[in-house]
Protein backbone atom coordinates (compact mmCIF):
# COMPACT_ATOMS: atom_id res chain seq x y z
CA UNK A 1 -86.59 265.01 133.94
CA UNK A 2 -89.37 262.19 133.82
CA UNK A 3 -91.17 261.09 130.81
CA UNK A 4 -94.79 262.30 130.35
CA UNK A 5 -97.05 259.33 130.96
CA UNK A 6 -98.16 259.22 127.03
CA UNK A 7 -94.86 258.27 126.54
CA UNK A 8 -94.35 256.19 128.89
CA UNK A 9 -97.54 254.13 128.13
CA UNK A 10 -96.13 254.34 124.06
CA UNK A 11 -92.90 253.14 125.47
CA UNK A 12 -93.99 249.70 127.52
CA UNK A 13 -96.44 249.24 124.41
CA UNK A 14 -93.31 249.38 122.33
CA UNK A 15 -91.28 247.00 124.06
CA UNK A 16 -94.66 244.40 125.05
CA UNK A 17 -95.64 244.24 121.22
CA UNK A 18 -91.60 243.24 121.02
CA UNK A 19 -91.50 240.77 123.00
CA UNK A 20 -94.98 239.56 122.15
CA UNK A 21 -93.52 238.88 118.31
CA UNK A 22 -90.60 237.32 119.59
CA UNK A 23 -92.38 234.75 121.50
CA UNK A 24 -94.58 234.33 118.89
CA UNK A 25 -91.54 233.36 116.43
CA UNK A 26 -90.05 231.23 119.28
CA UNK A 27 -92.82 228.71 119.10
CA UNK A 28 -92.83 228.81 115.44
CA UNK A 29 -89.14 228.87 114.24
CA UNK A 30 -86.66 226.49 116.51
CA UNK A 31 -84.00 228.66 115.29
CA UNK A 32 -85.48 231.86 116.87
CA UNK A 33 -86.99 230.01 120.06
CA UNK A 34 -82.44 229.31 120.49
CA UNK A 35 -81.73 232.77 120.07
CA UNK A 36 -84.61 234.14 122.05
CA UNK A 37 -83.44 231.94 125.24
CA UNK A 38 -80.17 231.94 124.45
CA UNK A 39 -79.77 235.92 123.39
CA UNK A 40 -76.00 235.61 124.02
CA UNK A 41 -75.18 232.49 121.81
CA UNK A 42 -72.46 232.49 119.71
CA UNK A 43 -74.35 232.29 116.01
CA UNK A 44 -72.45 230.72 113.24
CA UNK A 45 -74.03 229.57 109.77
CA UNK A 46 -73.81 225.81 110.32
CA UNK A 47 -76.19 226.09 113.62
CA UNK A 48 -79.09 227.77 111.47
CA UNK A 49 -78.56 225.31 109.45
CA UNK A 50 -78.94 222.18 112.13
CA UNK A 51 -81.77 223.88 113.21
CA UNK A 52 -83.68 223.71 109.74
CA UNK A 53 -82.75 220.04 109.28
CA UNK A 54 -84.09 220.18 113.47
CA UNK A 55 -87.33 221.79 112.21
CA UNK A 56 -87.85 219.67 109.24
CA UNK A 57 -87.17 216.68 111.83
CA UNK A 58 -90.34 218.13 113.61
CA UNK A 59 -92.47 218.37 111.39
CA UNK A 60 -91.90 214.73 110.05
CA UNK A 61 -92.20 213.40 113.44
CA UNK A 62 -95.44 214.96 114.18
CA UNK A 63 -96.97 213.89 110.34
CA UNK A 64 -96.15 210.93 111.17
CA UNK A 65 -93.32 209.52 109.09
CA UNK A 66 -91.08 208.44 111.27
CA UNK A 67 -87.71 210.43 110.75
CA UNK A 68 -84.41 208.99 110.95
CA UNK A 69 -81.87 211.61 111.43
CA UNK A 70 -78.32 211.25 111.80
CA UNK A 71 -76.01 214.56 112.69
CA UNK A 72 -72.74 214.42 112.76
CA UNK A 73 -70.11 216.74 114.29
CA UNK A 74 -66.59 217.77 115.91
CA UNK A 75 -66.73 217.65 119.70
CA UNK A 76 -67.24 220.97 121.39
CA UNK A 77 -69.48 222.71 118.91
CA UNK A 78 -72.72 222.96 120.48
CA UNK A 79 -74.61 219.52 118.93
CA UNK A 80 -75.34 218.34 122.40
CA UNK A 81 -76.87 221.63 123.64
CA UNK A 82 -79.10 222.34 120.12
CA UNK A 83 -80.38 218.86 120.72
CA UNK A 84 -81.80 219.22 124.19
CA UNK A 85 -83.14 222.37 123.45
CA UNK A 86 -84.89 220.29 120.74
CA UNK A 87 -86.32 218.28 122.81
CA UNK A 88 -87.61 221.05 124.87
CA UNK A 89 -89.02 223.22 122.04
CA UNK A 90 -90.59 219.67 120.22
CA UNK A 91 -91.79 219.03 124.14
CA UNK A 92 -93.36 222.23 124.04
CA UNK A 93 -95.42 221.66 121.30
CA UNK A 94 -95.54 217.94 122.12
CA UNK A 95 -96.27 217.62 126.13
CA UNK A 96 -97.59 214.27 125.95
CA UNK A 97 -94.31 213.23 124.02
CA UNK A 98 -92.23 210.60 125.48
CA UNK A 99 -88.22 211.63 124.77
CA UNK A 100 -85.71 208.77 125.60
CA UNK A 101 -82.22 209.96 125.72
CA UNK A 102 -79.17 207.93 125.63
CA UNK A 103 -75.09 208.18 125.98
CA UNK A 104 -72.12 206.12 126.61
CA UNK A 105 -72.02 208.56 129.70
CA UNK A 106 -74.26 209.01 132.92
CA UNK A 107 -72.68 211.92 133.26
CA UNK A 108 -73.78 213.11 129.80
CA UNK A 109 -77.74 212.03 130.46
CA UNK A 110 -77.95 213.89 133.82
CA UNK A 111 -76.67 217.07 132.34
CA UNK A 112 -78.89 216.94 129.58
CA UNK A 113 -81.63 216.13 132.09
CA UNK A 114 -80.62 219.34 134.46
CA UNK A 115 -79.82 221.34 131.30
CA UNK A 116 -83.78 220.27 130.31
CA UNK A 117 -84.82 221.39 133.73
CA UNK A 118 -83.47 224.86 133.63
CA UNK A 119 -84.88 225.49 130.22
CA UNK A 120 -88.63 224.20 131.51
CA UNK A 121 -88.54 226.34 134.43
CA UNK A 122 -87.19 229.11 132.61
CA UNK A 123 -89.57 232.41 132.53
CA UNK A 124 -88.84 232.63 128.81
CA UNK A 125 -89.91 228.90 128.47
CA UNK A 126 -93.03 229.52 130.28
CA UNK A 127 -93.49 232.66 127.78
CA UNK A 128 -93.61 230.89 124.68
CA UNK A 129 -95.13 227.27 126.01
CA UNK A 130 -96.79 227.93 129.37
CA UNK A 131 -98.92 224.29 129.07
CA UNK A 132 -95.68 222.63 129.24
CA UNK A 133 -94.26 222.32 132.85
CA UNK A 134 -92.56 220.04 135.37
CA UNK A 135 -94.24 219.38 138.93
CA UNK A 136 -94.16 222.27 141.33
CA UNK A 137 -91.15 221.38 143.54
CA UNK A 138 -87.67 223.03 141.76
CA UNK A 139 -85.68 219.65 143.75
CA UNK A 140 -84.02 217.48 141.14
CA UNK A 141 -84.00 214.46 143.12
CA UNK A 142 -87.47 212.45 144.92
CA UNK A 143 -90.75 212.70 143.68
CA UNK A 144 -92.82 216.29 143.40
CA UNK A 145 -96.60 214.59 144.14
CA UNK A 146 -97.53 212.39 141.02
CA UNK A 147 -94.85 213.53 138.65
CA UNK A 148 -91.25 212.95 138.71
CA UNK A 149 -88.43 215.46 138.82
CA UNK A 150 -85.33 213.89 139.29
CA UNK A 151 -81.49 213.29 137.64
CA UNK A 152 -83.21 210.07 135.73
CA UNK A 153 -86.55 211.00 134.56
CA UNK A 154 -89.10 214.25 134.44
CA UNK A 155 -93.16 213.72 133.48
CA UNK A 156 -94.90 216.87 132.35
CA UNK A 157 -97.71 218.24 134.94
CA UNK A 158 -101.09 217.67 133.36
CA UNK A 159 -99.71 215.38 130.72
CA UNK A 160 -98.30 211.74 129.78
CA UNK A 161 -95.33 213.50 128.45
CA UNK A 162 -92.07 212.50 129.76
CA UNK A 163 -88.09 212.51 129.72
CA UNK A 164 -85.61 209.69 130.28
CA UNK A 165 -82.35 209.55 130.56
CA UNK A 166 -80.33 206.34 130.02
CA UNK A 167 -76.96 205.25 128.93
CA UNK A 168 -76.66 202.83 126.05
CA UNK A 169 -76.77 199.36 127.48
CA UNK A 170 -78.77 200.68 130.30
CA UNK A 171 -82.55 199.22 130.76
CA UNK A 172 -84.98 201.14 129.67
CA UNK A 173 -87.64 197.85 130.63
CA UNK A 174 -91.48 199.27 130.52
CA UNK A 175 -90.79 202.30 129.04
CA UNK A 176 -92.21 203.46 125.37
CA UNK A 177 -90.96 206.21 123.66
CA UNK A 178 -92.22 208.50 120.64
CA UNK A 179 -88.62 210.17 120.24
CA UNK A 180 -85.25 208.55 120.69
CA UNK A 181 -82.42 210.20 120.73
CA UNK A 182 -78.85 208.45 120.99
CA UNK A 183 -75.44 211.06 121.68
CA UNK A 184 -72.62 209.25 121.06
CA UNK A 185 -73.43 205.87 121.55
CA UNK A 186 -69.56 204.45 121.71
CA UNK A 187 -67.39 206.80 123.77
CA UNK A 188 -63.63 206.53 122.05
CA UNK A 189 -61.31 204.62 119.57
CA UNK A 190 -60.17 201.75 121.80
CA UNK A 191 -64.01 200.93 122.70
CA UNK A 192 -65.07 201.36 119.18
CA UNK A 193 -62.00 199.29 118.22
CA UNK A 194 -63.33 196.26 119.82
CA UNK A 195 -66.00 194.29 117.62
CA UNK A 196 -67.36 192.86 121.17
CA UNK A 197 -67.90 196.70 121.79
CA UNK A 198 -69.37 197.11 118.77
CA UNK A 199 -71.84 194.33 118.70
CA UNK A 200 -73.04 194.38 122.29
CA UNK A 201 -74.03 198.14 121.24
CA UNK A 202 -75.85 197.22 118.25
CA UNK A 203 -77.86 194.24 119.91
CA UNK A 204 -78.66 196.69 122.48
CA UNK A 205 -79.66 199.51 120.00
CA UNK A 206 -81.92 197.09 118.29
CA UNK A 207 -83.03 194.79 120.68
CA UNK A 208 -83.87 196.96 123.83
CA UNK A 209 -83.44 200.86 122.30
CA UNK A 210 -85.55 200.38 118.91
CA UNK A 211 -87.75 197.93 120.51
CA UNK A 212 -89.36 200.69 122.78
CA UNK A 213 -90.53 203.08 119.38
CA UNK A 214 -94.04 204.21 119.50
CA UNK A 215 -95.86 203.48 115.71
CA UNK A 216 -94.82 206.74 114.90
CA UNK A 217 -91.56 207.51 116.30
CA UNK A 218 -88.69 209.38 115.60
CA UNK A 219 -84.73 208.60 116.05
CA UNK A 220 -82.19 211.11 116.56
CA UNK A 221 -78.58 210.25 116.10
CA UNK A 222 -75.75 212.93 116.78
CA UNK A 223 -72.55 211.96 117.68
CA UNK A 224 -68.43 212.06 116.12
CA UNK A 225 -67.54 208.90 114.08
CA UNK A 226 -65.13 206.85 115.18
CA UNK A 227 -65.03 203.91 113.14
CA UNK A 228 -67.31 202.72 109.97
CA UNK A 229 -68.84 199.66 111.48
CA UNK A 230 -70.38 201.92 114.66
CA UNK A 231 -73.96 201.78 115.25
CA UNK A 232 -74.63 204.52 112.84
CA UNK A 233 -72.79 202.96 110.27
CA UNK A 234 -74.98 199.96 110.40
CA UNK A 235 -78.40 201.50 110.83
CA UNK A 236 -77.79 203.29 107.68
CA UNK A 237 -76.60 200.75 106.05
CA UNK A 238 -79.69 199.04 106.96
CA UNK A 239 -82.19 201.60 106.09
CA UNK A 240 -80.61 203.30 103.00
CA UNK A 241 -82.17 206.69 101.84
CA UNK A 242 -84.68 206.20 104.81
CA UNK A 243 -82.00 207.60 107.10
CA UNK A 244 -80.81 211.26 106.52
CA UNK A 245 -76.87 211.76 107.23
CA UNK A 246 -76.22 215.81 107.96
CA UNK A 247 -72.44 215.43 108.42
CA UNK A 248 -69.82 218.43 109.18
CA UNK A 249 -66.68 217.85 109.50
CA UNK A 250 -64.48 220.84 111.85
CA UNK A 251 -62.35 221.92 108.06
CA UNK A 252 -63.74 221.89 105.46
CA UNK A 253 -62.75 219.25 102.97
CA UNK A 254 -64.04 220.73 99.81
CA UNK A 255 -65.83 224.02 98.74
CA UNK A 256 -68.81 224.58 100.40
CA UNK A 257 -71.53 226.80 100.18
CA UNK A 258 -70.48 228.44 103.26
CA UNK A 259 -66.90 228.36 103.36
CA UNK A 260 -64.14 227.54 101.15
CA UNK A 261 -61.80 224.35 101.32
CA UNK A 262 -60.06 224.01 104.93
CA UNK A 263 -61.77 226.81 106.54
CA UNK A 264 -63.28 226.04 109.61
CA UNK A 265 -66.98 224.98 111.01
CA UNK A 266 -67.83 227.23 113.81
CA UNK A 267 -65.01 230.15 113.37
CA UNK A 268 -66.93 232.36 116.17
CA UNK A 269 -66.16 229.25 118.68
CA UNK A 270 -63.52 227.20 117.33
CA UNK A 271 -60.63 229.01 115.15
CA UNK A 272 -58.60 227.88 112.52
CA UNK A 273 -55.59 227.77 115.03
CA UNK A 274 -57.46 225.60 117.47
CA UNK A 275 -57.86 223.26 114.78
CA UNK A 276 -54.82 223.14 113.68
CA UNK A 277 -53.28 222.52 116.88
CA UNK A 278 -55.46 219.57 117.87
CA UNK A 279 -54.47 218.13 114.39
CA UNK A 280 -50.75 218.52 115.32
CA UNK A 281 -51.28 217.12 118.51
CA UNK A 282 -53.56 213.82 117.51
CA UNK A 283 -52.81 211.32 115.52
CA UNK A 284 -54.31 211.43 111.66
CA UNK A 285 -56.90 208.23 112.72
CA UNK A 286 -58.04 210.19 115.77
CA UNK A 287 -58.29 213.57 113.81
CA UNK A 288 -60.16 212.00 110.75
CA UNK A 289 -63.02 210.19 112.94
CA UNK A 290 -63.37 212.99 115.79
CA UNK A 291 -63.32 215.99 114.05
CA UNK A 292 -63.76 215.37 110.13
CA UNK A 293 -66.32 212.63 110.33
CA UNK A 294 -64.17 210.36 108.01
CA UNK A 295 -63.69 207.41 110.42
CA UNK A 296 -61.23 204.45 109.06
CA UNK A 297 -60.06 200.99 109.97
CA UNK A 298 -56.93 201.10 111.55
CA UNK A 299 -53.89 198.97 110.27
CA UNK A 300 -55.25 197.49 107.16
CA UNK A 301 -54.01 193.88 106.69
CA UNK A 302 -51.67 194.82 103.48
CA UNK A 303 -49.41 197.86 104.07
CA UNK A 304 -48.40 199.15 107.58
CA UNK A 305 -47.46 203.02 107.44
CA UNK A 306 -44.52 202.68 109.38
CA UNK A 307 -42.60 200.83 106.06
CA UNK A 308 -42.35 203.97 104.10
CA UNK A 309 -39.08 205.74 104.16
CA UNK A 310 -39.18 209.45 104.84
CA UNK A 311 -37.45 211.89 102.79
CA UNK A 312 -35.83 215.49 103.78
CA UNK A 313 -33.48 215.90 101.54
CA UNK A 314 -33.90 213.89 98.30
CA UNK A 315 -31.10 212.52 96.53
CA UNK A 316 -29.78 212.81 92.39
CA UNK A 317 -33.29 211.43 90.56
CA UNK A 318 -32.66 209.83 87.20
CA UNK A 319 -36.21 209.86 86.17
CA UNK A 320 -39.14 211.49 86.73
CA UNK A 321 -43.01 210.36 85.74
CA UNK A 322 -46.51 211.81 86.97
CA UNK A 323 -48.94 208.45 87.49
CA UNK A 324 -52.29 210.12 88.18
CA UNK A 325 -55.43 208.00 88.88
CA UNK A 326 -58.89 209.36 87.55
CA UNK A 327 -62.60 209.40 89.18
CA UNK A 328 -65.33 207.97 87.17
CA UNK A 329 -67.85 210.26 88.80
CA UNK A 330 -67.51 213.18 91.56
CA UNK A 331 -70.05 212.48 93.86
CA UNK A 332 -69.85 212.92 97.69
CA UNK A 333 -69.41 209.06 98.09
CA UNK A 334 -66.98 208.57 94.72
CA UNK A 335 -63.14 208.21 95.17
CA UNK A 336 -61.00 211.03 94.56
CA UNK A 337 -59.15 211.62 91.47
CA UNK A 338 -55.11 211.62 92.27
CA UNK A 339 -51.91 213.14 90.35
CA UNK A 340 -48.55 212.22 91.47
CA UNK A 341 -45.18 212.95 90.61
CA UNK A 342 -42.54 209.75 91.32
CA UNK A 343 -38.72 210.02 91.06
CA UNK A 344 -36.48 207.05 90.76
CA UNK A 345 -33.51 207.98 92.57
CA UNK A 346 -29.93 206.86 92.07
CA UNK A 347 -30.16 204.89 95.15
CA UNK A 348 -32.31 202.65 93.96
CA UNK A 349 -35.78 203.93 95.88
CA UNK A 350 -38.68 205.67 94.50
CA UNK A 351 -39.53 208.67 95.87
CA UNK A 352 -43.06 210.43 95.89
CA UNK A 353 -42.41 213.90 95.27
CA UNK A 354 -45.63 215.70 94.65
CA UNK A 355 -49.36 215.07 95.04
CA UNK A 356 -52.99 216.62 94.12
CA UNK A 357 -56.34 215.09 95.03
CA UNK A 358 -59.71 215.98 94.55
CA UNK A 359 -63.13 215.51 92.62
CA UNK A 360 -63.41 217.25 89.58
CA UNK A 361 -65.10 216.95 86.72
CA UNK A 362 -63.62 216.56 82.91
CA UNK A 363 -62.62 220.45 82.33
CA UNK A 364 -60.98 221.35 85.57
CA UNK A 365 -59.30 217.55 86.03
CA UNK A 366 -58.18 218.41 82.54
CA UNK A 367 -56.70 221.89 83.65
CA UNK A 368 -55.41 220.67 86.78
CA UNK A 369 -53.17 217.71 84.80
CA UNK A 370 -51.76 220.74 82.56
CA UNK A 371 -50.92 222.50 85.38
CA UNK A 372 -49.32 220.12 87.56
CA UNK A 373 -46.61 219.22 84.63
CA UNK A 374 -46.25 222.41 83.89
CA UNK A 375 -44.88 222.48 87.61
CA UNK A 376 -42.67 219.12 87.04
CA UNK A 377 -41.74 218.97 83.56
CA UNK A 378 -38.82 221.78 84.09
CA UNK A 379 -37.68 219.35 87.12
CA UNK A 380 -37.19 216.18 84.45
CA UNK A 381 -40.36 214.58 84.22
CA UNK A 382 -40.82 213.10 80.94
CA UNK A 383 -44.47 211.35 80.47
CA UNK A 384 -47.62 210.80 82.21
CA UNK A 385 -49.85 207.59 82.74
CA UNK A 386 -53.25 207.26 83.08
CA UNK A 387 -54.99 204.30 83.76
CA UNK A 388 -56.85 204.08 80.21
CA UNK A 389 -60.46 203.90 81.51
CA UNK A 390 -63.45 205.55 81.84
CA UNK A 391 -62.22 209.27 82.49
CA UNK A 392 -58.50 208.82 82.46
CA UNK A 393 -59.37 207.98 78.64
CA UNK A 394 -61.29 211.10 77.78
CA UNK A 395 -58.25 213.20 79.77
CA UNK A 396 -56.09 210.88 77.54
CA UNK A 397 -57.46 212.01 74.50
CA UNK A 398 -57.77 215.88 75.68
CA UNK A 399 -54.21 216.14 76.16
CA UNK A 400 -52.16 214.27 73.75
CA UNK A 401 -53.24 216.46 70.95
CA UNK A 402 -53.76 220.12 70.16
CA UNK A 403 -52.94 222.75 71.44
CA UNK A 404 -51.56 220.82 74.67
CA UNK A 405 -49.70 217.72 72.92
CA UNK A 406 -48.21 216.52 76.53
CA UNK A 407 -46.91 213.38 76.45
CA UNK A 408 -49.34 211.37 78.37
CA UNK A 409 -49.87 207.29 77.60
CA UNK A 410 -52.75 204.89 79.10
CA UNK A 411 -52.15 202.04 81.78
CA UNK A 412 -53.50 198.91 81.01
CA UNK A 413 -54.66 197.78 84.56
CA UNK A 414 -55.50 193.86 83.80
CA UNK A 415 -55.17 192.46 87.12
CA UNK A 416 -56.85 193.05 90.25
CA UNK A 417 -56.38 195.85 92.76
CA UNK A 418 -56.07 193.69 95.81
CA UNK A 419 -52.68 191.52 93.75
CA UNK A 420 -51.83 194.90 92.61
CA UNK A 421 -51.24 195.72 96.02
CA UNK A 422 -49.62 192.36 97.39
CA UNK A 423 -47.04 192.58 94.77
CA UNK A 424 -45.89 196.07 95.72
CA UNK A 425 -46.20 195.51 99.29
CA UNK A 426 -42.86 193.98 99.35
CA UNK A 427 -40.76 197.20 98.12
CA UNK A 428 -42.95 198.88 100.39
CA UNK A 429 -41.62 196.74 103.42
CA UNK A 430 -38.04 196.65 102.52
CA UNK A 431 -38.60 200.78 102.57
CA UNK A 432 -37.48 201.13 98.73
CA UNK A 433 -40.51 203.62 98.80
CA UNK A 434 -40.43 207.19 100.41
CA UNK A 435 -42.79 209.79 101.12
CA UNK A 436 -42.11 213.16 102.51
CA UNK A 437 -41.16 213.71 105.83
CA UNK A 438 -43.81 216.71 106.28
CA UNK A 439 -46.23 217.40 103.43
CA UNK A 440 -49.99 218.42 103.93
CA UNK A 441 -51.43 215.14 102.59
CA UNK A 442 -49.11 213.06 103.99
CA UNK A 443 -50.97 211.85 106.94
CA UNK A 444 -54.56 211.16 104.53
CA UNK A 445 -51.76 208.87 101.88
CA UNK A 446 -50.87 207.24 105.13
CA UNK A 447 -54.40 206.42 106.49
CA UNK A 448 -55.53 205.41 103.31
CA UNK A 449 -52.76 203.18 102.88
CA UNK A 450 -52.86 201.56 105.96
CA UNK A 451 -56.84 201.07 105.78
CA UNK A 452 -56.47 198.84 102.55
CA UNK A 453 -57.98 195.30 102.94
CA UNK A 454 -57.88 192.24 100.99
CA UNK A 455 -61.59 191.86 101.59
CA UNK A 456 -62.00 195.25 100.27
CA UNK A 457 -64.08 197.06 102.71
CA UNK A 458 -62.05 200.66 102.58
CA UNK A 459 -63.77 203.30 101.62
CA UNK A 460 -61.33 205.28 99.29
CA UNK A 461 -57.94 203.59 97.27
CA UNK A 462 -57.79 206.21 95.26
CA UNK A 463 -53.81 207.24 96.19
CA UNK A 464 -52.84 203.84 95.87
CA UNK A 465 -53.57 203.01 92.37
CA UNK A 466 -50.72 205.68 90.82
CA UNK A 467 -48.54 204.35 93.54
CA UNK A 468 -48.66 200.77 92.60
CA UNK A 469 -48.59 202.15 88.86
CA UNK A 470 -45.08 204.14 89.88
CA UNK A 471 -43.41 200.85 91.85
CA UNK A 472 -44.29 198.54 88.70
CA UNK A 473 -42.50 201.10 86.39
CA UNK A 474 -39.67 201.90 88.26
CA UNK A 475 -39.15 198.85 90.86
CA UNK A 476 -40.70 195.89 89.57
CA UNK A 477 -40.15 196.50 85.68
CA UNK A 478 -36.82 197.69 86.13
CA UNK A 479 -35.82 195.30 88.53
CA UNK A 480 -37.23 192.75 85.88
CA UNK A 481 -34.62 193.89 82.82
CA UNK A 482 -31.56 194.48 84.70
CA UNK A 483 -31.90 198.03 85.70
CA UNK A 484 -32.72 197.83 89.56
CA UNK A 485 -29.27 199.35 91.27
């Protein structure tokens, strides 16, 4: 039975006053302009949230202030494709905006350019910005009359808007740009290994790259850190505050305000499993800078990782001691606090049985000590040290009397880190010092070991303060009076 044609005219109405608000919102909202021409798209919470630090990105750029944005990201979770449509939905409003676009790849610049293309010619695109268009021939390669369409470059009919795609070191000679956008600039650990690497992209980045800003211009940075002197790391140590860092790493490393400690970015597209199997399979360097966006120097010039023992089965432990190593503040960029529990073993080695890390303030650090010798003091540990400083002293003071009373004494820390280290390095090389064989923190004591320099320019040393602590008490001290097997 057909509809009578009241209804029918009610009905188109209906679905034209739909789609009528949903372009609308498309050219306001980035967010809804990806989910009206992408109406598939896996959603997760962390790409709304890209999308409002996108938005705000926008409306910087087009007031004027010249943004600096920085995202970073595990691979394969949509960054790459949320920046080009970006570029298309900033182009939209923008068509005299010049976009230059730049990867370690070619391959990565002409997909972005045909990925741009699609979007353009799209019917939705046309829908929400119809004054924004490419010349009339669909061909990706020649020239379509005055405007360009091909893998390298597209200009926007009617305007002096453009789109060029380059790879870093490329020339971009005679070109001027009012956005720049660089996606992964260094393309793996062995380049970004090599300081010539390193350098020759930086001289490019600032002398060709930067060089071609408009007054106004914007940069765009999204890429996976792989070490702490990359270009990224430099421009913001450059510009400070003036650059804005959105980082993500694929587990979460603390609680969040979208997800708990360890759960994952992007569960709809990556699961925990995933995850967890890449992090099997890679090594903890690789993991840390690809997927957690915690790059480190590899092989420190102190301690090599392959000097610890390992330990399966531990043998008889004559003594037992928690050495725990306290923050002075728990900001994002402030080291960790650390509790661990050391047994001397009749063989004469030290073993590290137990370990907690994290950034908490006074109260739960406090609650976290009683509960962690609460775990060890049935096992035979007898006391607890804490450097005497700053926070370890207030945590001192907390616990030693009522109603706790746990026998827990201040460290007196009167030389320097870096001789600290040196002196401890040798019972560390002679493997009189064992870690677990498998342990969930094992790999992050590891890096952090092995990324200590003399010079100090690690980022975190936070798990080898109690360590050095432990090997002074029971390997150097004891070796001192007599007692060292």
């Amino acid at each position: 039975m057909s509809l009578p044609s009241a209804v029918l005219t009610q009905t188109f109405s209906t679905i034209d006053l739909v789609e009528l608000k949903a372009v609308h919102e498309a050219r306001r909202s980035f967010w809804a302009f990806r989910q009206y021409i992408n109406p598939k798209m896996k959603k997760g919470w962390w790409q709304k949230e890209i999308s409002g630090h996108l938005q705000q990105f926008h409306v910087d750029l087009r007031e004027g202030k010249r943004p600096k944005l920085v995202i970073q990201a595990p691979p394969q979770h949509g960054k790459s494709e949320q920046v080009v449509e970006f570029i298309a939905w900033a182009s939209g409003h923008n068509p005299d905006m010049k976009t230059v676009y730049a990867s370690f790849s070619e391959r990565l610049g002409i997909r972005a350019n045909l990925k741009l293309q699609r979007l353009i010619t799209s019917e939705k695109y046309r829908k929400v910005f119809p004054d924004t268009r490419l010349g009339k021939s669909s061909t990706v390669v020649g020239i379509s009359g005055q405007y360009r369409q091909n893998q390298d470059q597209l200009e926007f009919a009617d305007h002096i808007g453009s789109f060029r795609n380059t790879t870093v070191l490329g020339s971009i000679n005679g070109e001027g740009l009012d956005l720049g956008v660089i996606d992964d600039p260094i393309k793996g650990r062995k380049e970004a290994g090599s300081a010539s690497v390193r350098n020759s992209t930086w001289d490019w980045f600032t002398d060709v790259f930067f060089s071609r800003f408009s007054d106004d211009a914007g940069l765009l940075f999204i890429l996976t850190r792989w070490h702490i002197d990359d270009p990224v790391g430099r421009f913001v140590e450059k510009f400070g505050d003036a650059v804005k860092v959105v980082s993500h790493a694929a587990l979460a490393l603390d609680d969040e305000t979208h997800r708990k400690r360890g759960e994952p970015l992007f569960p709809e597209h990556k699961s925990l499993e995933f995850l967890l199997e890449r992090k099997q399979a890679m090594s903890a360097a690789n993991w840390l800078s690809l997927y957690q966006q915690t790059p480190i120097v590899v092989g420190g010039d102190l301690i090599q990782g392959k000097w610890f023992g390992r330990w399966s089965v531990l043998p008889a432990i004559k003594r037992t001691m928690i050495f725990a190593d306290t923050a002075q503040k728990t900001a994002e960029h402030n080291d960790f606090s650390v509790l661990q529990c050391w047994g001397h073993g009749d063989d004469g080695r030290i073993y590290l049985l137990d370990q907690l890390r994290g950034k908490w303030e006074a109260p739960e650090l406090a609650r976290r000590m009683v509960a962690f010798w609460e775990k060890w003091q049935p096992e035979g540990c007898s006391k607890i040290m804490v450097e005497d400083k700053a926070s370890g002293t207030g945590l001192i003071q907390d616990l030693k009397g009522a109603p706790h009373r746990l026998p827990i004494f201040g460290i007196q820390r009167n030389i320097d880190k870096t001789t600290r280290v040196q002196d401890a390095v040798p019972h560390i090389e002679i493997g009189n010092v064992m870690i677990p064989a498998s342990a969930p923190w094992v790999s992050d004591f590891i890096i952090e070991c092995e990324a200590f320099t003399a010079d100090n320019t690690h980022q975190h040393d936070d798990q080898i303060d109690p360590m050095c602590d432990a090997i002074k008490e029971f390997l150097q001290t004891r070796k001192k009076q007599g007692f060292f097997n």
